[in-house]
Protein backbone atom coordinates (compact mmCIF):
# COMPACT_ATOMS: atom_id res chain seq x y z
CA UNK A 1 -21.68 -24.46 -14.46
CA UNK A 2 -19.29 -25.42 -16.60
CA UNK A 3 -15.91 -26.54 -14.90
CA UNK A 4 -13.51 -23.75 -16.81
CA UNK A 5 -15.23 -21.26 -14.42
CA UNK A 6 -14.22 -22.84 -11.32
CA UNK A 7 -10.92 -22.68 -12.73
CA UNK A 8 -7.87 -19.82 -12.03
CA UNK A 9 -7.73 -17.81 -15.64
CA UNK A 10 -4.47 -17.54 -16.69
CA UNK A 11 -3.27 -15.56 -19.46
CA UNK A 12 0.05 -16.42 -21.21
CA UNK A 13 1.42 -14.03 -23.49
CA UNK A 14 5.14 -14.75 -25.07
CA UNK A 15 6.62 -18.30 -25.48
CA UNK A 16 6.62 -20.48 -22.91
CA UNK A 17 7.48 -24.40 -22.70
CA UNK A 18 5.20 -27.25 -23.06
CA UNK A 19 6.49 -28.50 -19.41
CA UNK A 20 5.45 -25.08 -18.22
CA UNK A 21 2.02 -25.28 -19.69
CA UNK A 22 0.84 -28.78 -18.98
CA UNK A 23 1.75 -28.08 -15.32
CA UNK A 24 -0.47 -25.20 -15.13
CA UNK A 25 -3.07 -27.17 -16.32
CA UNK A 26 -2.08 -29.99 -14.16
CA UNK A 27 -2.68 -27.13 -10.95
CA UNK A 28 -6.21 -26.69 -12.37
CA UNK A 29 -5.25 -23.28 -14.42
CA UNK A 30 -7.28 -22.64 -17.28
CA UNK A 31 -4.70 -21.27 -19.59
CA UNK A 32 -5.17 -19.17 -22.27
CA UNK A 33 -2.13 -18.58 -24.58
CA UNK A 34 -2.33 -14.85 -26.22
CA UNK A 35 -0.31 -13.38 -29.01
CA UNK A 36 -0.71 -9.82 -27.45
CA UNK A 37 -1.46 -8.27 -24.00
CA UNK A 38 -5.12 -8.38 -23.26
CA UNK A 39 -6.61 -4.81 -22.48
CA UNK A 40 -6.84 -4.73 -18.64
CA UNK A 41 -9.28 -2.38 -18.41
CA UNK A 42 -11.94 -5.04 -20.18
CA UNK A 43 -10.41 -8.23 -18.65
CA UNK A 44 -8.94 -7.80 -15.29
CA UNK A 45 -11.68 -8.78 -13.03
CA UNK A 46 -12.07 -12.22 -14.94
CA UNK A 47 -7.87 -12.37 -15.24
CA UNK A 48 -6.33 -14.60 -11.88
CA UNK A 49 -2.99 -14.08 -13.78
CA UNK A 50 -1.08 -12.25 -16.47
CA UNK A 51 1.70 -14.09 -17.72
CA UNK A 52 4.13 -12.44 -19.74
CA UNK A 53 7.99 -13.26 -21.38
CA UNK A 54 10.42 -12.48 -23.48
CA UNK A 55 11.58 -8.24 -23.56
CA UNK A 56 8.73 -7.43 -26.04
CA UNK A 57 6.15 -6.87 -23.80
CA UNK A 58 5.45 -4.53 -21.32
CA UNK A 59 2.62 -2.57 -19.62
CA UNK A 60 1.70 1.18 -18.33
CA UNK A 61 1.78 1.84 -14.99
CA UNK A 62 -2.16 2.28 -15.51
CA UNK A 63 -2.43 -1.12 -16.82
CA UNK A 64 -0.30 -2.59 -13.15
CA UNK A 65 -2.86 -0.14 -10.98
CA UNK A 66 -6.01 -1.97 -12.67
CA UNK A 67 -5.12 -4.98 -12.48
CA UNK A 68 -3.08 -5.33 -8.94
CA UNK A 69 -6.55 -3.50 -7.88
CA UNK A 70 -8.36 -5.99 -9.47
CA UNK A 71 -6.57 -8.98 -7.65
CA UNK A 72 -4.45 -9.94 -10.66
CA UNK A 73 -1.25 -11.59 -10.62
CA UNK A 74 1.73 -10.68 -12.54
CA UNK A 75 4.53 -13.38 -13.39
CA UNK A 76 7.13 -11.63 -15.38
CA UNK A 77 9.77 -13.90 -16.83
CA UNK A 78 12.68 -12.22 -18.19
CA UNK A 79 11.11 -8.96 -18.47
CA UNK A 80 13.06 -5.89 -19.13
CA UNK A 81 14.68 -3.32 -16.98
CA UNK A 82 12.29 -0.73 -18.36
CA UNK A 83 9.20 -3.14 -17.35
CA UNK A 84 10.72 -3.30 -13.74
CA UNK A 85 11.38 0.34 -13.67
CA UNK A 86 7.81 0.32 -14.42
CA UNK A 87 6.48 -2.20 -11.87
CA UNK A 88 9.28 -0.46 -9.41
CA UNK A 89 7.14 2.77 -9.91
CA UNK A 90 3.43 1.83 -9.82
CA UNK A 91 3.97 -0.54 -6.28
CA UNK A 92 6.20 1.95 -4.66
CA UNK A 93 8.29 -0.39 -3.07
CA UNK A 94 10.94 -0.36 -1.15
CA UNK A 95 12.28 -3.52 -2.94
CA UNK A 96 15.32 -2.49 -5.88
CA UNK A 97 13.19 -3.92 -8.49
CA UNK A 98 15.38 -2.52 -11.58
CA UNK A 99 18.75 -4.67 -10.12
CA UNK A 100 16.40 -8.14 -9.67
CA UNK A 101 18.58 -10.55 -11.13
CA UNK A 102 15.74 -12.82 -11.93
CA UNK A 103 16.77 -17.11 -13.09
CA UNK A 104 14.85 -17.29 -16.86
CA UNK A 105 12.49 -20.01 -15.85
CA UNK A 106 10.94 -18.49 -12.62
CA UNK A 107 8.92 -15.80 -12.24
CA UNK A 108 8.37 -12.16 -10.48
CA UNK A 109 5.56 -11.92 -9.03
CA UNK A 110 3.92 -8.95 -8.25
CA UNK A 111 0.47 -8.67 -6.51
CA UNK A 112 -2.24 -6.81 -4.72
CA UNK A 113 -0.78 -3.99 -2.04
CA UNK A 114 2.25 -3.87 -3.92
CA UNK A 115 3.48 -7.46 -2.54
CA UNK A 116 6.21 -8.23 -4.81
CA UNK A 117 7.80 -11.95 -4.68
CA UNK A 118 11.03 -11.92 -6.52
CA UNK A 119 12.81 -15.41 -7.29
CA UNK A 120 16.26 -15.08 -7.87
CA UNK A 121 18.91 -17.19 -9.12
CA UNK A 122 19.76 -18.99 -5.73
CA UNK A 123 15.80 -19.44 -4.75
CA UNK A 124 16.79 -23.55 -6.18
CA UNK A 125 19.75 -24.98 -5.13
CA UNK A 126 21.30 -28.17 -6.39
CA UNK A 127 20.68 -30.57 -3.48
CA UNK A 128 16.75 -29.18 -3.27
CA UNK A 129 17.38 -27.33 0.43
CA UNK A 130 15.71 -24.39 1.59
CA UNK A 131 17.47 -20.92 0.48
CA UNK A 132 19.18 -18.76 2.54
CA UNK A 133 17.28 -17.01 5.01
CA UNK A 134 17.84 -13.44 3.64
CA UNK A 135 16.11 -14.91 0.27
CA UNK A 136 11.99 -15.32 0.09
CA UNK A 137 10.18 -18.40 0.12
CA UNK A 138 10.28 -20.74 -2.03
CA UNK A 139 8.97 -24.74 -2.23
CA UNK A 140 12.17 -27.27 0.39
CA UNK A 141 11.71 -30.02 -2.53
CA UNK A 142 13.57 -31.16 -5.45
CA UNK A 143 11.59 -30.04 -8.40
CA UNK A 144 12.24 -28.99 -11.83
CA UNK A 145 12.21 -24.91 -12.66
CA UNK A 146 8.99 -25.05 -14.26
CA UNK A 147 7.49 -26.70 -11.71
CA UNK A 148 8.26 -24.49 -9.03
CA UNK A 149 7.20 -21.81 -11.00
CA UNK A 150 3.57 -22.84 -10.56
CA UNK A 151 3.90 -23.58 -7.29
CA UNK A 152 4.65 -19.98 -6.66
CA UNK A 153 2.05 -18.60 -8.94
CA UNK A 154 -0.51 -20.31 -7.41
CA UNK A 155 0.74 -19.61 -3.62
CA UNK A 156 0.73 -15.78 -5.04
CA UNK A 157 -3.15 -16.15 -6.49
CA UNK A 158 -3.88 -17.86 -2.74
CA UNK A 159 -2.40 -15.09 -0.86
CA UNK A 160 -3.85 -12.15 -3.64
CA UNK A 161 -7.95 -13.71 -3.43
CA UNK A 162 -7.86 -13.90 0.34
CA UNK A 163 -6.95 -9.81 0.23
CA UNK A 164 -9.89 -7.37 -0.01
CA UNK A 165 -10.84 -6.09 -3.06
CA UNK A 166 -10.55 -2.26 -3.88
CA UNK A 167 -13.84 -0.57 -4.81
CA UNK A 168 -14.38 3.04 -5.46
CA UNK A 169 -17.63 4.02 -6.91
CA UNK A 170 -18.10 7.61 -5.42
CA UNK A 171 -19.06 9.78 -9.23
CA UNK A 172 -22.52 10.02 -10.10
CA UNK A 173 -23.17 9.74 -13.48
CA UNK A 174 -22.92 13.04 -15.79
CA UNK A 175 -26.04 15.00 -15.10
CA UNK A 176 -26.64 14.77 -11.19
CA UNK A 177 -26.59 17.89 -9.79
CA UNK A 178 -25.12 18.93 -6.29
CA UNK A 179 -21.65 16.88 -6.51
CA UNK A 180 -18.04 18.69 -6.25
CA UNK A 181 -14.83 16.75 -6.24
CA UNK A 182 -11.31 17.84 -5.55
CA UNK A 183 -7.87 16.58 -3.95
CA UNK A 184 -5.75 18.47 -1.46
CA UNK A 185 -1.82 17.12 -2.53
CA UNK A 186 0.54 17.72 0.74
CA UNK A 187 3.64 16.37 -0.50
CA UNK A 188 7.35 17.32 0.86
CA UNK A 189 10.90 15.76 1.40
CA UNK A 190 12.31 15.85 4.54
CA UNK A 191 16.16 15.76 5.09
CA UNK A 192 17.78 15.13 8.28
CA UNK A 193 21.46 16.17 8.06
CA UNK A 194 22.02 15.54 12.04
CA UNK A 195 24.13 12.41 12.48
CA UNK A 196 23.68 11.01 16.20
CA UNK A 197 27.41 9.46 15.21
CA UNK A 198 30.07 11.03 12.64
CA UNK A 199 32.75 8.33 11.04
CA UNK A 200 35.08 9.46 13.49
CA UNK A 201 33.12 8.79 16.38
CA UNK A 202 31.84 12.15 17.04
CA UNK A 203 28.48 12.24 19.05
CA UNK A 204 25.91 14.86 17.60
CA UNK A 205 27.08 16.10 14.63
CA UNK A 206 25.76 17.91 11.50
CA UNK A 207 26.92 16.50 7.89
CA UNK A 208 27.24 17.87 4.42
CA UNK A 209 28.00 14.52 3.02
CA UNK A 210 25.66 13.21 1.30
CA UNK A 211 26.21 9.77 1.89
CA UNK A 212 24.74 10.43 5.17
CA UNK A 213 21.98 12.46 4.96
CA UNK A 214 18.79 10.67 5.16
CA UNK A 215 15.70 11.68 3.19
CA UNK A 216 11.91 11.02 3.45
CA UNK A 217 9.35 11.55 0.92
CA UNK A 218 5.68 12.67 2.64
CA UNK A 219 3.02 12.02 -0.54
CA UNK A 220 -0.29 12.59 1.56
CA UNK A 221 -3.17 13.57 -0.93
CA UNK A 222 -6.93 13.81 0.74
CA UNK A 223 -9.60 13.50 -2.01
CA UNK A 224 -13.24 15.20 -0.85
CA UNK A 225 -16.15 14.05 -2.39
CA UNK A 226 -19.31 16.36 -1.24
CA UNK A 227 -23.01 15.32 -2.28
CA UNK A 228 -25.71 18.16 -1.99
CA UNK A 229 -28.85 15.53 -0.92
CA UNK A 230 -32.61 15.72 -0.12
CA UNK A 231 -33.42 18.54 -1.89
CA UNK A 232 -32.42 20.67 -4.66
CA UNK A 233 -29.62 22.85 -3.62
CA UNK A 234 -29.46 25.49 -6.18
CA UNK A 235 -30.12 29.07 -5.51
CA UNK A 236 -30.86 28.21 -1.79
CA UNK A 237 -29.20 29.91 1.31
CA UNK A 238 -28.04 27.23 3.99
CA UNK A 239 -31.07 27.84 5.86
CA UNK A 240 -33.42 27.39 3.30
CA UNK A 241 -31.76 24.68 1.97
CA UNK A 242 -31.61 22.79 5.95
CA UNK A 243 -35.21 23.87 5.85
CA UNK A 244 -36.43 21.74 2.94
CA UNK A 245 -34.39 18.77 4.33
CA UNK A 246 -31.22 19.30 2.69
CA UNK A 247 -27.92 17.91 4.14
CA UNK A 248 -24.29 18.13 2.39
CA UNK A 249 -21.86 15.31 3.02
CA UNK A 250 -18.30 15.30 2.20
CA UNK A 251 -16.23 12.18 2.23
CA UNK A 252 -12.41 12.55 2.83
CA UNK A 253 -10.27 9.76 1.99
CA UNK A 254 -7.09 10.19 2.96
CA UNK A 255 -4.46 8.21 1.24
CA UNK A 256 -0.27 8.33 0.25
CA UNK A 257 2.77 7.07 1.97
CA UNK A 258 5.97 8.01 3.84
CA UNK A 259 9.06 6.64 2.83
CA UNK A 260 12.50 6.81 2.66
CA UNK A 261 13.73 8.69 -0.91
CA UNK A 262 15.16 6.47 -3.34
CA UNK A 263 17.83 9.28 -3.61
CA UNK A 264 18.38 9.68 -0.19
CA UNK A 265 21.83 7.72 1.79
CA UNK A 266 21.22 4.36 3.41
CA UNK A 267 21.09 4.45 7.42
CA UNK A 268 23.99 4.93 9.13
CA UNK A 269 25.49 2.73 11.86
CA UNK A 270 27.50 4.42 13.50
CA UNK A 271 31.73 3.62 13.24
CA UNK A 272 31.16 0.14 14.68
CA UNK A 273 28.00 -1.43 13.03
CA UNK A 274 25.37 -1.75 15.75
CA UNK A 275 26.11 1.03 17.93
CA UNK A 276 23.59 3.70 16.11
CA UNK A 277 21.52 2.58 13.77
CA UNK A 278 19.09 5.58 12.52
CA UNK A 279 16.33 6.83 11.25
CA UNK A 280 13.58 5.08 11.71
CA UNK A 281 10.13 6.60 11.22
CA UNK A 282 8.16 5.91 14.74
CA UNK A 283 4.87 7.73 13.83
CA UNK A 284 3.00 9.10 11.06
CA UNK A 285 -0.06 11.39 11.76
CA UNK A 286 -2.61 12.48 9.16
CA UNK A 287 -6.36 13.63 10.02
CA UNK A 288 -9.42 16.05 9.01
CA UNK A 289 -10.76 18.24 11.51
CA UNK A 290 -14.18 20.71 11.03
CA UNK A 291 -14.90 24.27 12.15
CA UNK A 292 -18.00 24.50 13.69
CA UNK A 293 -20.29 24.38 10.86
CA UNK A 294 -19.70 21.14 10.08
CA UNK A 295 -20.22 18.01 11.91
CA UNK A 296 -18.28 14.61 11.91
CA UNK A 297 -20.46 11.80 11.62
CA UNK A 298 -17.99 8.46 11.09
CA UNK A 299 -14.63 7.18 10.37
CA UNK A 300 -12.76 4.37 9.88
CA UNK A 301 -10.37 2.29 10.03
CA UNK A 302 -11.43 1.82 13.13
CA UNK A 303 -9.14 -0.86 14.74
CA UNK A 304 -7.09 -3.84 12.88
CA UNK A 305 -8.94 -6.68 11.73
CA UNK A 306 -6.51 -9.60 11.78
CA UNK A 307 -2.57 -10.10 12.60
CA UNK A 308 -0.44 -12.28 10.86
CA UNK A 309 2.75 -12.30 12.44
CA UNK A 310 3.81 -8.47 12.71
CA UNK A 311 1.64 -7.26 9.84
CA UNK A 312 -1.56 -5.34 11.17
CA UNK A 313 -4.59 -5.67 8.87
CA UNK A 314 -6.84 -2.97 8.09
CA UNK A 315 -9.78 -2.46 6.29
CA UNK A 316 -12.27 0.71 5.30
CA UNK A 317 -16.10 -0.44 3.80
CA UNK A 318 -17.97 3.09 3.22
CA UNK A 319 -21.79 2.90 1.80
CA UNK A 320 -24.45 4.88 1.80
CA UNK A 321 -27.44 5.79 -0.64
CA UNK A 322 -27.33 9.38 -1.39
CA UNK A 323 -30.31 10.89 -2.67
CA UNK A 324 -29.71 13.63 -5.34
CA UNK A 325 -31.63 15.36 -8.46
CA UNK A 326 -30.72 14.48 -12.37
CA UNK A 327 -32.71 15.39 -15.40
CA UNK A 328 -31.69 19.46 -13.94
CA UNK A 329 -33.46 18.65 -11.07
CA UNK A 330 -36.91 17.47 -12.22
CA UNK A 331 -35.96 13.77 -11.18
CA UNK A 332 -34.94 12.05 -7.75
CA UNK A 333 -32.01 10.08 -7.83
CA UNK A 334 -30.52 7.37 -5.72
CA UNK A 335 -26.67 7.36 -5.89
CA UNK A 336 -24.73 4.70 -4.13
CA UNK A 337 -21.71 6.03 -3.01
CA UNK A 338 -19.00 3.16 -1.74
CA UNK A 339 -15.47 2.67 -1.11
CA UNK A 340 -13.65 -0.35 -0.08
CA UNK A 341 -9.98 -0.74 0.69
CA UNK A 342 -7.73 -2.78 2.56
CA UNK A 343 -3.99 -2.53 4.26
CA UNK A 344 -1.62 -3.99 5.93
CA UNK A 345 1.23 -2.51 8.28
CA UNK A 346 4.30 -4.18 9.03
CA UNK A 347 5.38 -3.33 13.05
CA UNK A 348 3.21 -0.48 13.01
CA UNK A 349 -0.27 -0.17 14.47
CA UNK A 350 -3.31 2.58 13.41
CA UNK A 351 -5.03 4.49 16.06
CA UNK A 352 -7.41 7.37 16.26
CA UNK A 353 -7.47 10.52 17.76
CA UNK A 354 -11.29 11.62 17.82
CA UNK A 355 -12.57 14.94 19.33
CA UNK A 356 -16.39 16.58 18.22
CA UNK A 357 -14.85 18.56 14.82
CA UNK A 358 -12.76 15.16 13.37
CA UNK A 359 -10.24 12.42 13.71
CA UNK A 360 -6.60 12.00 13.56
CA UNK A 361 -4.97 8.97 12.00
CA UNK A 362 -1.90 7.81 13.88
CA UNK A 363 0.65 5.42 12.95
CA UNK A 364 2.85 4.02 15.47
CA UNK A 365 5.89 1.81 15.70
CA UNK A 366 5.00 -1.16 17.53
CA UNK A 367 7.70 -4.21 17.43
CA UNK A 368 10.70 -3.73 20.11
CA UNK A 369 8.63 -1.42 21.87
CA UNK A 370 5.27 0.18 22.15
CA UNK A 371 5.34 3.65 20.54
CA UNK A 372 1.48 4.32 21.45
CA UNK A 373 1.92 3.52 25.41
CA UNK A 374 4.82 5.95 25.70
CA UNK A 375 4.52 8.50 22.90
CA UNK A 376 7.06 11.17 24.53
CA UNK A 377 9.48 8.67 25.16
CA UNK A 378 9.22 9.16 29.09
CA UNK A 379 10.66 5.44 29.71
CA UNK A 380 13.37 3.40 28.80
CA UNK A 381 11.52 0.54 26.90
CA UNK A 382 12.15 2.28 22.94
CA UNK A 383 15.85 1.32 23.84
CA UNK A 384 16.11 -0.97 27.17
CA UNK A 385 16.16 -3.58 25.39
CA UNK A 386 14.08 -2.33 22.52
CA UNK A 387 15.97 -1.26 19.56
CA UNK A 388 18.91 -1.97 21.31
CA UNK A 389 20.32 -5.31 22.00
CA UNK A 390 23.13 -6.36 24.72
CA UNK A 391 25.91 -8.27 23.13
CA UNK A 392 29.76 -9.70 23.72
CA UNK A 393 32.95 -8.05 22.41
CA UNK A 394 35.80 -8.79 23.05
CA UNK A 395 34.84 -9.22 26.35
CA UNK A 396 32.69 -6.95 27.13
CA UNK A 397 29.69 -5.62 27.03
CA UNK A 398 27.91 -3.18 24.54
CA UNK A 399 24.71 -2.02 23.47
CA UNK A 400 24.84 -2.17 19.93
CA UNK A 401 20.97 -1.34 17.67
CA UNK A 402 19.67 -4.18 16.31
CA UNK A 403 19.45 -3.86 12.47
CA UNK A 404 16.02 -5.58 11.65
CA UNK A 405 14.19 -2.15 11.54
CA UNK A 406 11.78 -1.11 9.57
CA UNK A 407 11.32 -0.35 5.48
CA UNK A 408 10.19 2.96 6.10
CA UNK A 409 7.34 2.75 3.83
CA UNK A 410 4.31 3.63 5.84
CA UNK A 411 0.89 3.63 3.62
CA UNK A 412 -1.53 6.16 4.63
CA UNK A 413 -5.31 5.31 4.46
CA UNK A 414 -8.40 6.31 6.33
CA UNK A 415 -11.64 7.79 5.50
CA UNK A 416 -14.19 10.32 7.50
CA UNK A 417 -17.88 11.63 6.24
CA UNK A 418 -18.89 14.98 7.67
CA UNK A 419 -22.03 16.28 7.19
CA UNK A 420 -23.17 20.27 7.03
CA UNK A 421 -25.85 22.88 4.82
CA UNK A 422 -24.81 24.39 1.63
CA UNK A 423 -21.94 27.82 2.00
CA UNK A 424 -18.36 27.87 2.29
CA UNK A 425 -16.44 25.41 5.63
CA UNK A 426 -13.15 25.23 6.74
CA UNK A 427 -11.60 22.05 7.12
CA UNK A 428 -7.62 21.35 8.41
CA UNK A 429 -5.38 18.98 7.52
């Protein structure tokens, strides 16, 4: 084997400095220097890292989705505000990518799940400390710009191969017969104009302003997937078709997020900062249920993997041969349907719900307190101490919120096969 394929690929496209270069080969990269943007769709899976500067370059947010799904890493020096507008769109962050003021020798980084590393002008500071706490990561030593730069690229391509790669091979090829596909889109904003404080200290009050009305965006789309297998199912009633060995399966993958609108005001705290800090979300609840004609037969997630600190990791790993008709049926076909995916949630935990028609997906809050073990809110532990936090003013004592909550970006993921006979089912969301 020769020793360029045990080697990170990294593709530079733009100018970049001979320091820069030699120290990316110095960290093992195999660098390859470009004049234009390689097509993503042909080289992502053999790209570690796309490397672009200067403001004449830029990519679709198709191009980001292929390769962040392929594991690649993006280091963006100096790009331009429409580039960032771009990435800003395509991770769905909560992170104000657009108003990054990025220094011109290190690097964005953006990467698989939409983990976005931003380095910004105090990440290096004269005397080679640590940045302040509020800023991310970056290397305690003395080093020179360039140098750190690759020291966060490859921490980035660490952190982006040990994630789970996303696979979705669920379309037979043109000329199977017995496959339907189709997405369900249940998308709305919620605004809350009820303000548990007003600026002049009123409890429970309504607003009109909207500096204080809070938004949420709900962008929950469920794609179905049915295979007709076993026999062929045209012209057949559901008996006959059962008869002859048939079976229909339909795969729902649920997927989307929840998160506070861009548009939306910030969260209030109340006239003194502390005393009410809302919203929140606590919970998110998605699902697929069956009538009776149609029987669940798996799930998943079904329980978090790994922790890392407060981030909960998931993971979904769907296979199975189906066993369909091409060639207008003369033929027997073996499709291998699969989907792969993995998550992570940050304070929040994924349970199910299961009864004999389906599952429900439910996301709860789980940092200062335990939504899951008291749902209704029947204790005091959300706010006792939870949320809340008992501190000194003035010489007393108050219960003020503490402001480390969460982004309110919740992703939604999960995935459940049902099986019935060929007619017409009802399934709720």
């Amino acid at each position: 084997m020769s020793d360029s394929l045990t080697k990170p690929h990294i593709a530079l496209v733009g100018t970049y400095s001979d320091g820069f270069v030699k120290a990316l080969q110095v960290d093992n990269f195999d660098v390859e220097q470009c004049s234009t943007i390689p097509d993503p769709k042909t080289c992502a899976s053999a790209l570690t890292v796309l490397a672009l500067t200067d403001r004449d370059h830029t990519l679709s947010e198709d191009d980001i989705d292929v390769l962040l799904r392929a594991r690649t890493v993006l280091a963006l020096f100096r790009p331009s505000r429409a580039l960032l507008e771009t990435v800003h769109k395509a991770t769905n962050t909560p992170i104000d990518i657009p108003s990054l003021e990025l220094a011109d020798e290190l690097p964005l980084l953006v990467y698989i799940e939409a983990k976005v590393h931003e380095l910004v002008k105090s990440a290096l500071e004269k005397d080679g400390k640590a940045p302040p706490g509020e800023s991310f990561s970056v290397s305690t030593a003395a080093v020179e710009p360039h140098e750190q730069a690759v020291l966060s690229i490859s921490r980035a391509v660490s952190a982006a191969q040990s994630l789970r790669a996303f696979v979705s091979n669920l379309d037979p090829p043109t000329g199977v017969i017995g496959f339907k596909k189709g997405t369900l889109d249940n998308t709305t904003r919620i605004t809350i104009t009820w303000l548990a404080w007003r600026r002049d200290g009123q409890y429970s009050a309504t607003t009109t302003d909207p500096a204080y009305i809070q938004k949420y965006d709900l962008n929950w789309y469920t794609d179905f997937y049915s295979y007709a297998t076993g026999t062929d199912c045209r012209g057949k009633t559901a008996s006959e078709f059962t008869n002859a060995g048939g079976v229909v399966y339909t795969l729902a993958i649920d997927r989307g997020s929840l998160r506070r609108s861009s548009d939306g005001a910030p969260r209030f705290l109340g006239p003194t900062s502390g005393y009410c800090g809302y919203y929140f979300v606590d919970c998110l609840r998605t699902g697929n249920h069956a009538g009776s004609s149609m029987r669940m037969l798996s799930y998943q997630p079904r329980g978090s993997d790994s922790q890392s600190g407060t981030t909960y990791n998931y993971s979904i790993d769907f296979q199975q041969d189906m066993q369909m008709f091409n060639n207008n049926g003369n033929s027997t076909y073996t499709f291998k349907a699969q989907y792969s995916n993995g998550f992570g949630l940050d304070r929040f935990q994924q349970h199910q719900l299961q009864d004999s028609a389906g599952v429900d997906f439910s996301v709860d809050y789980k940092d200062y307190y335990d939504h899951w073990v008291d749902p209704e809110f029947n204790t005091q532990t959300w706010w006792n101490p939870g949320v809340y936090e008992k501190v000194n003013r003035e010489g007393w004592e108050h219960w003020i919120v503490r402001e480390y909550l969460p982004a309110d970006n919740i992703p939604i993921n999960g995935l459940t096969l049902f099986s019935s006979s060929v007619g017409k089912h009802t399934l709720s969301l």
